[in-house]
Structures are given as structure tokens and as C-alpha cells.
N, C-alpha and C. Protein backbone atom coordinates (compact mmCIF):
# COMPACT_ATOMS: atom_id res chain seq x y z
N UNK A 1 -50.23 -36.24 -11.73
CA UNK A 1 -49.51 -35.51 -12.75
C UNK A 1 -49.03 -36.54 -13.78
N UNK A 2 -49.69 -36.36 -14.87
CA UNK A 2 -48.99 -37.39 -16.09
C UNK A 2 -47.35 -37.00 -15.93
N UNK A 3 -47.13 -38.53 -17.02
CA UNK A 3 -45.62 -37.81 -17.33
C UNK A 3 -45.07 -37.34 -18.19
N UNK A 4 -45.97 -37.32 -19.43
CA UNK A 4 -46.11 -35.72 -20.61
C UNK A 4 -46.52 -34.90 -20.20
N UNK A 5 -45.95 -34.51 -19.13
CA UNK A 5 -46.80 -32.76 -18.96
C UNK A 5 -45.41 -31.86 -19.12
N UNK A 6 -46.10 -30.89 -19.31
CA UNK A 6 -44.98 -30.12 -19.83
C UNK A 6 -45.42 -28.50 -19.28
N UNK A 7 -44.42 -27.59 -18.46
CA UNK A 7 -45.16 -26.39 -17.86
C UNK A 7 -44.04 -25.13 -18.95
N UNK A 8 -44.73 -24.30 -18.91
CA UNK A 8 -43.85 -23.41 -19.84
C UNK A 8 -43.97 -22.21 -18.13
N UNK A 9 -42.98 -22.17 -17.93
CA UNK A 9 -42.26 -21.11 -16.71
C UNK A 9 -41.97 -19.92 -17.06
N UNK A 10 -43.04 -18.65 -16.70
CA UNK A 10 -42.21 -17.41 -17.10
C UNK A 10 -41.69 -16.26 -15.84
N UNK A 11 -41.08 -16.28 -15.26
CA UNK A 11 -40.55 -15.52 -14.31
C UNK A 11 -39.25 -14.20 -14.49
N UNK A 12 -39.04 -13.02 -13.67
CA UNK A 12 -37.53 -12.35 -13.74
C UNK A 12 -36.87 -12.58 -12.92
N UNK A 13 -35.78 -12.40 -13.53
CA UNK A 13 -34.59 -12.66 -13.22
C UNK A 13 -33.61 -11.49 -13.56
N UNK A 14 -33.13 -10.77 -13.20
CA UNK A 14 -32.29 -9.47 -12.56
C UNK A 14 -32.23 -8.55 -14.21
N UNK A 15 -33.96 -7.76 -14.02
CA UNK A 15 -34.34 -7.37 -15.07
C UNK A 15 -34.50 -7.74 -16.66
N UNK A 16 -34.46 -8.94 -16.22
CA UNK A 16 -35.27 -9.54 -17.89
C UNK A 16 -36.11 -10.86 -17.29
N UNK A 17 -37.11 -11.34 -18.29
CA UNK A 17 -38.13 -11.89 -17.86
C UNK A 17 -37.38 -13.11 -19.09
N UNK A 18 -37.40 -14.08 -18.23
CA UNK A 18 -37.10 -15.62 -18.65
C UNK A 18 -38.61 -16.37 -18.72
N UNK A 19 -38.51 -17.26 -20.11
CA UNK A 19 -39.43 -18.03 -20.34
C UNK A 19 -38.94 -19.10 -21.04
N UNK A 20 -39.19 -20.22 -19.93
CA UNK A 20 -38.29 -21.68 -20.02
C UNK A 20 -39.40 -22.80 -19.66
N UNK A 21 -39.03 -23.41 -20.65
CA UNK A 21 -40.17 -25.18 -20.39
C UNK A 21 -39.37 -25.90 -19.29
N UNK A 22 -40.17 -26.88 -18.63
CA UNK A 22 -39.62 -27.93 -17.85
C UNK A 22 -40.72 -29.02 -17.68
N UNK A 23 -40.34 -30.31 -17.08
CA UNK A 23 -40.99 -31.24 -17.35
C UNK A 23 -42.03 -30.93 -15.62
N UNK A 24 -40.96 -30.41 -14.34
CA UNK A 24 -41.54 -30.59 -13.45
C UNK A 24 -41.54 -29.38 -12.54
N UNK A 25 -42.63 -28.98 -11.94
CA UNK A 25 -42.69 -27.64 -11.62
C UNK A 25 -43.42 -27.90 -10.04
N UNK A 26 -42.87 -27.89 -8.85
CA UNK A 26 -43.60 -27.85 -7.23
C UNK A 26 -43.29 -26.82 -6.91
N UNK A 27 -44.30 -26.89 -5.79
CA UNK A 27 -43.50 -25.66 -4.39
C UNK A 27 -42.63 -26.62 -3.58
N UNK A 28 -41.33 -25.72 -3.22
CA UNK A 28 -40.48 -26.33 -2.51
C UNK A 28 -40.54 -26.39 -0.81
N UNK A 29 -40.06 -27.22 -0.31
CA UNK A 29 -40.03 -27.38 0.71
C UNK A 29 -39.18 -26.08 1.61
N UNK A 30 -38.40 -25.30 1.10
CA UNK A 30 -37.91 -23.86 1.37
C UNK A 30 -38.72 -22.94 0.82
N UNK A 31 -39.30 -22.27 2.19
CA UNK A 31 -40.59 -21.64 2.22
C UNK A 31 -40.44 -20.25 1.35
N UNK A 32 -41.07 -19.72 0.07
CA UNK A 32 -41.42 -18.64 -0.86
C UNK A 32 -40.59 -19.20 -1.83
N UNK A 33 -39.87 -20.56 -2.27
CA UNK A 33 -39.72 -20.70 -3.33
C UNK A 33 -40.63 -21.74 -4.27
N UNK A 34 -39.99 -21.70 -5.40
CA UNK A 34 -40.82 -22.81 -6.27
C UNK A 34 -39.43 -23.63 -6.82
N UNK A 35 -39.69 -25.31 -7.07
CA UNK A 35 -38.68 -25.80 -7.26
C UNK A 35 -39.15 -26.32 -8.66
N UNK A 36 -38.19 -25.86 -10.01
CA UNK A 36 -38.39 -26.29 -11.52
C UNK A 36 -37.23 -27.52 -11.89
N UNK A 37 -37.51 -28.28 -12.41
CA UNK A 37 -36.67 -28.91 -12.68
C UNK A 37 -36.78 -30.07 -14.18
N UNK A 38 -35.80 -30.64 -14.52
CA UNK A 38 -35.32 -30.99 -16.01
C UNK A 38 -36.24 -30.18 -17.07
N UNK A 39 -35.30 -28.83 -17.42
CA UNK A 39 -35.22 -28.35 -18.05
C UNK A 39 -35.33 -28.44 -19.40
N UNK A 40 -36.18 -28.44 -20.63
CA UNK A 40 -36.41 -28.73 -21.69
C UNK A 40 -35.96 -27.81 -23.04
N UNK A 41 -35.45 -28.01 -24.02
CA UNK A 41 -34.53 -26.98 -24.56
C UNK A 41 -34.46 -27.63 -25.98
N UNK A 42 -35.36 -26.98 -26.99
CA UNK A 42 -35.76 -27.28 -28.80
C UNK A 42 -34.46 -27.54 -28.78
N UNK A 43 -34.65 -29.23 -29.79
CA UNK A 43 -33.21 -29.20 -30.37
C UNK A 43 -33.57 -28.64 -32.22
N UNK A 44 -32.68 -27.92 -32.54
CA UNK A 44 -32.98 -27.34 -33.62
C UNK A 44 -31.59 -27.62 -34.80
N UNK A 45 -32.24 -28.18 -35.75
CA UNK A 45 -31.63 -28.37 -37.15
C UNK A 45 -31.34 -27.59 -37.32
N UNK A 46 -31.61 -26.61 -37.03
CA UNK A 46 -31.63 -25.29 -38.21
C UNK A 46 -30.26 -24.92 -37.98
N UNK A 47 -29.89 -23.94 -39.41
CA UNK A 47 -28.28 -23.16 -38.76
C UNK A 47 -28.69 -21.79 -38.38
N UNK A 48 -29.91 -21.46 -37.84
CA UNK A 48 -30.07 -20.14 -37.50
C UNK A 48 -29.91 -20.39 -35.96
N UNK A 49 -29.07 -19.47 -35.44
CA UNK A 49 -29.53 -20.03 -34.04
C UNK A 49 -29.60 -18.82 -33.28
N UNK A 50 -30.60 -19.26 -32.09
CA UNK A 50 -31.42 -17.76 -31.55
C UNK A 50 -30.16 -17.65 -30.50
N UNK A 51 -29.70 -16.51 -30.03
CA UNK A 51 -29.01 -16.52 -28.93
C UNK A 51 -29.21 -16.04 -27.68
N UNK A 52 -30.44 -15.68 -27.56
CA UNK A 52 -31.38 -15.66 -26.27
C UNK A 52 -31.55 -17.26 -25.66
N UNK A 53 -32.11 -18.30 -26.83
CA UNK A 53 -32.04 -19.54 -26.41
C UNK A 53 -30.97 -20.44 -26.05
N UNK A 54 -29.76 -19.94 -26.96
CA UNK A 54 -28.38 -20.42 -26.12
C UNK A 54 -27.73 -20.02 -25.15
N UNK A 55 -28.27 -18.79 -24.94
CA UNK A 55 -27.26 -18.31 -23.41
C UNK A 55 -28.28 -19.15 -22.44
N UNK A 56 -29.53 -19.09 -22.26
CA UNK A 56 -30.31 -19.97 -21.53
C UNK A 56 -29.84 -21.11 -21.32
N UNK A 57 -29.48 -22.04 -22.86
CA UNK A 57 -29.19 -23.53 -22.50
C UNK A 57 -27.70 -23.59 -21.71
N UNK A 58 -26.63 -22.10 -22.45
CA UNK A 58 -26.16 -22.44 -21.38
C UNK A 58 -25.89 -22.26 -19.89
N UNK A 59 -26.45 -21.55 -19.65
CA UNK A 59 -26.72 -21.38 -18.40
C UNK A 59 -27.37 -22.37 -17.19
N UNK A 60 -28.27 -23.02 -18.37
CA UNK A 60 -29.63 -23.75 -17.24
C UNK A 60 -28.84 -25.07 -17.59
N UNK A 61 -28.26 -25.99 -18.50
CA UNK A 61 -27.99 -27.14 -19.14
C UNK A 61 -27.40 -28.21 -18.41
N UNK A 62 -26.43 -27.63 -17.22
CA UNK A 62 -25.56 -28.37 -16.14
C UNK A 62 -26.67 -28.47 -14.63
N UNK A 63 -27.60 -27.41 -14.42
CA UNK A 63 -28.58 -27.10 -13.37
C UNK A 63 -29.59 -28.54 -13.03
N UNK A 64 -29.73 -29.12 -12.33
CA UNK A 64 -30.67 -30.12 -12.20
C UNK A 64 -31.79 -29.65 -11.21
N UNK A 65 -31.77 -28.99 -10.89
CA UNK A 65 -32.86 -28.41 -9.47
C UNK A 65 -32.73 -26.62 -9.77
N UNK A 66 -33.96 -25.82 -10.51
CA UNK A 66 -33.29 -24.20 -9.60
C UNK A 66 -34.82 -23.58 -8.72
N UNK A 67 -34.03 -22.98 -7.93
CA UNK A 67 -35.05 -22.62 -7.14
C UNK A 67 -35.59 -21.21 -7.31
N UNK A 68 -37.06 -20.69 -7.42
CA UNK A 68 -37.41 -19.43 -8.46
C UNK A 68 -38.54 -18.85 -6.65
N UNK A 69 -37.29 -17.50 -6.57
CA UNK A 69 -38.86 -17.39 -6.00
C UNK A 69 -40.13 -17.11 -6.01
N UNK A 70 -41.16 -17.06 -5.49
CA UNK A 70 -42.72 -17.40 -5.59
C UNK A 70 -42.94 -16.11 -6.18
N UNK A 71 -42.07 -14.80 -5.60
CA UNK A 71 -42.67 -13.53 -5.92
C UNK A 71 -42.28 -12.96 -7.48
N UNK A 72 -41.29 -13.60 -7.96
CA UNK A 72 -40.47 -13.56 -9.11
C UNK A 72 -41.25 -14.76 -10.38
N UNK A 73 -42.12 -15.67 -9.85
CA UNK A 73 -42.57 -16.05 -11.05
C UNK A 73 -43.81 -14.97 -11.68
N UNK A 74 -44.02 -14.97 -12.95
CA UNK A 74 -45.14 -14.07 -13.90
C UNK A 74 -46.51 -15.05 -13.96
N UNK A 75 -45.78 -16.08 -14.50
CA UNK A 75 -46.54 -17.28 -14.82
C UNK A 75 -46.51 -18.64 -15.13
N UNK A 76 -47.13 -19.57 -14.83
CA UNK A 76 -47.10 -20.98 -14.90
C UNK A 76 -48.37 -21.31 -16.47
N UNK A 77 -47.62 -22.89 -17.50
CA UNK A 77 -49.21 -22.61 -18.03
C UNK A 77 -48.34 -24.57 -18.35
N UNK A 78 -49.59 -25.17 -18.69
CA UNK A 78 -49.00 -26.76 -18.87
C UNK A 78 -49.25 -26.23 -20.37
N UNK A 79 -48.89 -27.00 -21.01
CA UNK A 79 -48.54 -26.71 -22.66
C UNK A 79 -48.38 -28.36 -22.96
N UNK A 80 -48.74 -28.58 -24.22
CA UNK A 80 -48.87 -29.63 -24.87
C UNK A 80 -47.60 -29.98 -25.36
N UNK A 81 -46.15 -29.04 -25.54
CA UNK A 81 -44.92 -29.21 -26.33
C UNK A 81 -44.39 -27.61 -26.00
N UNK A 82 -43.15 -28.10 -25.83
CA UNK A 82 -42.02 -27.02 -25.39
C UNK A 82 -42.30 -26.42 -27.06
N UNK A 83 -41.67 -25.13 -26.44
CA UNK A 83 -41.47 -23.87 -27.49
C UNK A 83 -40.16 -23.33 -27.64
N UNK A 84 -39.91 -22.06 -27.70
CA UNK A 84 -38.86 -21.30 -27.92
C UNK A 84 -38.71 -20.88 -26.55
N UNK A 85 -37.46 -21.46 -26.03
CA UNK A 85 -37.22 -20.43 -24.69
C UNK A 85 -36.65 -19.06 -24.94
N UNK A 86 -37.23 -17.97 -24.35
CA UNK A 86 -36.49 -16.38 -24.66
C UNK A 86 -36.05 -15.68 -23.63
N UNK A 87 -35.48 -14.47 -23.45
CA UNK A 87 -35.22 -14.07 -22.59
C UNK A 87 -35.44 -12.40 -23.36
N UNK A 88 -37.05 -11.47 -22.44
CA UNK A 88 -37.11 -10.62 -22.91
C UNK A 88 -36.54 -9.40 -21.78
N UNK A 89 -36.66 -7.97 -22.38
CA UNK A 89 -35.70 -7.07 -21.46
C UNK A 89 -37.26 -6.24 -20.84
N UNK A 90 -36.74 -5.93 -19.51
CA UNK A 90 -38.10 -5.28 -19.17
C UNK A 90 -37.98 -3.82 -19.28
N UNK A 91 -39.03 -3.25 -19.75
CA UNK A 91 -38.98 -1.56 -19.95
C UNK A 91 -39.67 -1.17 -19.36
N UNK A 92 -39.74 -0.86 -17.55
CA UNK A 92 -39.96 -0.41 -17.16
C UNK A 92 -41.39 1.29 -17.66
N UNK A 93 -42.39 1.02 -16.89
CA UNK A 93 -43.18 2.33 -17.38
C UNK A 93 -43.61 1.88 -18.75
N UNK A 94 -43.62 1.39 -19.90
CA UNK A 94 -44.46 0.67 -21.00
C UNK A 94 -45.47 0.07 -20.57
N UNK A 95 -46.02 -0.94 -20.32
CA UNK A 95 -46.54 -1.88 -19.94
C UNK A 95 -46.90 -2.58 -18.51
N UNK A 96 -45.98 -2.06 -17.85
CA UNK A 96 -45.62 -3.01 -16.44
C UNK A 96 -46.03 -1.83 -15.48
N UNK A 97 -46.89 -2.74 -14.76
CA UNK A 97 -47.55 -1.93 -13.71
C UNK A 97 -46.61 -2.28 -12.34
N UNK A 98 -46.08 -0.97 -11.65
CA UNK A 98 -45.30 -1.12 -10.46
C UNK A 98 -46.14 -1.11 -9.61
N UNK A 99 -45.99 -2.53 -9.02
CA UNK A 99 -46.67 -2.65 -7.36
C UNK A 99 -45.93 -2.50 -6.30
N UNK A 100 -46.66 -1.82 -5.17
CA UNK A 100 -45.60 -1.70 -4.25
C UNK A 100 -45.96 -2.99 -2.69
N UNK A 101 -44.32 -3.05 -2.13
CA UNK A 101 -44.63 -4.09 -0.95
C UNK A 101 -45.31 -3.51 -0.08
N UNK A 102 -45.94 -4.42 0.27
CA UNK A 102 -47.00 -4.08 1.07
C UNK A 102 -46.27 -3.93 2.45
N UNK A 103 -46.57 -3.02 2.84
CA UNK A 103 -46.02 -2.50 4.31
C UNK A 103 -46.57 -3.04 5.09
N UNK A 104 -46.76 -1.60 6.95
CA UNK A 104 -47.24 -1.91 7.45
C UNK A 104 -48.71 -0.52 7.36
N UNK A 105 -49.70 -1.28 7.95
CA UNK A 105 -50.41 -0.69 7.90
C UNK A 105 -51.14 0.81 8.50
N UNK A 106 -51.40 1.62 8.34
CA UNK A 106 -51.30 2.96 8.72
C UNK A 106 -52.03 3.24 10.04
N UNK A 107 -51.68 3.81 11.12
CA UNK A 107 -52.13 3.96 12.13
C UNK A 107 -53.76 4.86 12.06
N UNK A 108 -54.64 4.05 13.02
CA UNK A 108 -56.31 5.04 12.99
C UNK A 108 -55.87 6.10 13.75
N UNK A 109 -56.44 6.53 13.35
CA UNK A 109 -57.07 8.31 14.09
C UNK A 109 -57.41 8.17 15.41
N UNK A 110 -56.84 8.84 15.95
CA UNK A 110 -57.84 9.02 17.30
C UNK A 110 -58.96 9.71 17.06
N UNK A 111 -60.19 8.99 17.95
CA UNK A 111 -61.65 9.90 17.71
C UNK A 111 -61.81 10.68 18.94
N UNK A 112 -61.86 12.03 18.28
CA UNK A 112 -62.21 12.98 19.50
C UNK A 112 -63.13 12.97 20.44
């Protein structure tokens, strides 16, 4: 793994879907999670400021380790340079296909 790599992380989190850069992205040694860590966050000149991206920074900014679980990430992608971190709302029935947990499996028939 170079050490410009850069993963753009998109996972939910208690009905909205977070999409956050970080420098380092494993599976953790605590089994169904994934461990993200130093967190990457546009520093921006600008005086516009997004506030999807600041509740993020502040939220994530003090965090050195968080742990995401496996079933809760969307997607992983390496990216050449951090972007805009956002935080979108999920609308249920639009777009998003509900899968269900997989149970257990259904009992055979008896053959007559």
C-alpha cells in the first residue's frame, strides 16, 4: 500500500449515508468490522461553508480509529485526492433496494 493512497469511504450511519476520505482503510481484527482511520477533511478558503462537511469534521476530528461495520459499508474506492465529505439522507423506497437478512432456511417437504 503506497503512502498516497487515499480511499473515499461511503457507508450508513443511523439513516443517512456518510461519505468520508481517509488515508487508511483494513479489516479489523474484531470480527464484521472494518477499521478507517486518519481521517481527511478539504481545508477550504472559501467563506462558504458546507455544513454537512462541518458537522462531519466535527464529529470525526478528535476520532483516531472508528470502527464501521462490514454490513454498513456501501462502498470503498482509492481516489487520487480527497473530495467533499457529505452526509446524504436516505429515502427509503426511491432508489434503495430493501434486502432482507437472510434467515434460516425453509424446511423440505416430506415425499410421499
Amino acid at each position: 500500500m503506497s503512502s498516497a493512497a487515499m480511499y473515499k469511504v461511503i457507508f450508513l450511519n443511523q439513516g443517512e449515508v456518510y461519505e468520508m476520505y481517509a488515508k487508511q482503510v483494513y479489516q479489523s481484527d474484531l470480527w464484521g468490522f472494518l477499521e478507517v482511520e486518519e481521517f481527511v477533511f478539504g481545508e477550504r478558503s472559501q467563506m462558504i461553508v458546507d455544513p454537512a462537511e462541518e458537522k462531519l469534521k466535527s464529529e470525526f476530528s478528535s476520532i483516531k480509529r472508528s470502527f464501521i461495520p462490514v454490513h454498513s459499508v456501501i462502498r470503498i474506492d482509492e481516489v487520487e485526492k480527497e473530495g467533499v465529505c457529505k452526509i446524504l439522507d436516505i429515502k427509503m423506497g426511491d432508489n434503495v433496494t430493501k434486502l432482507t437478512y437472510p434467515g434460516t432456511a425453509p424446511k423440505p417437504k416430506p415425499k410421499p
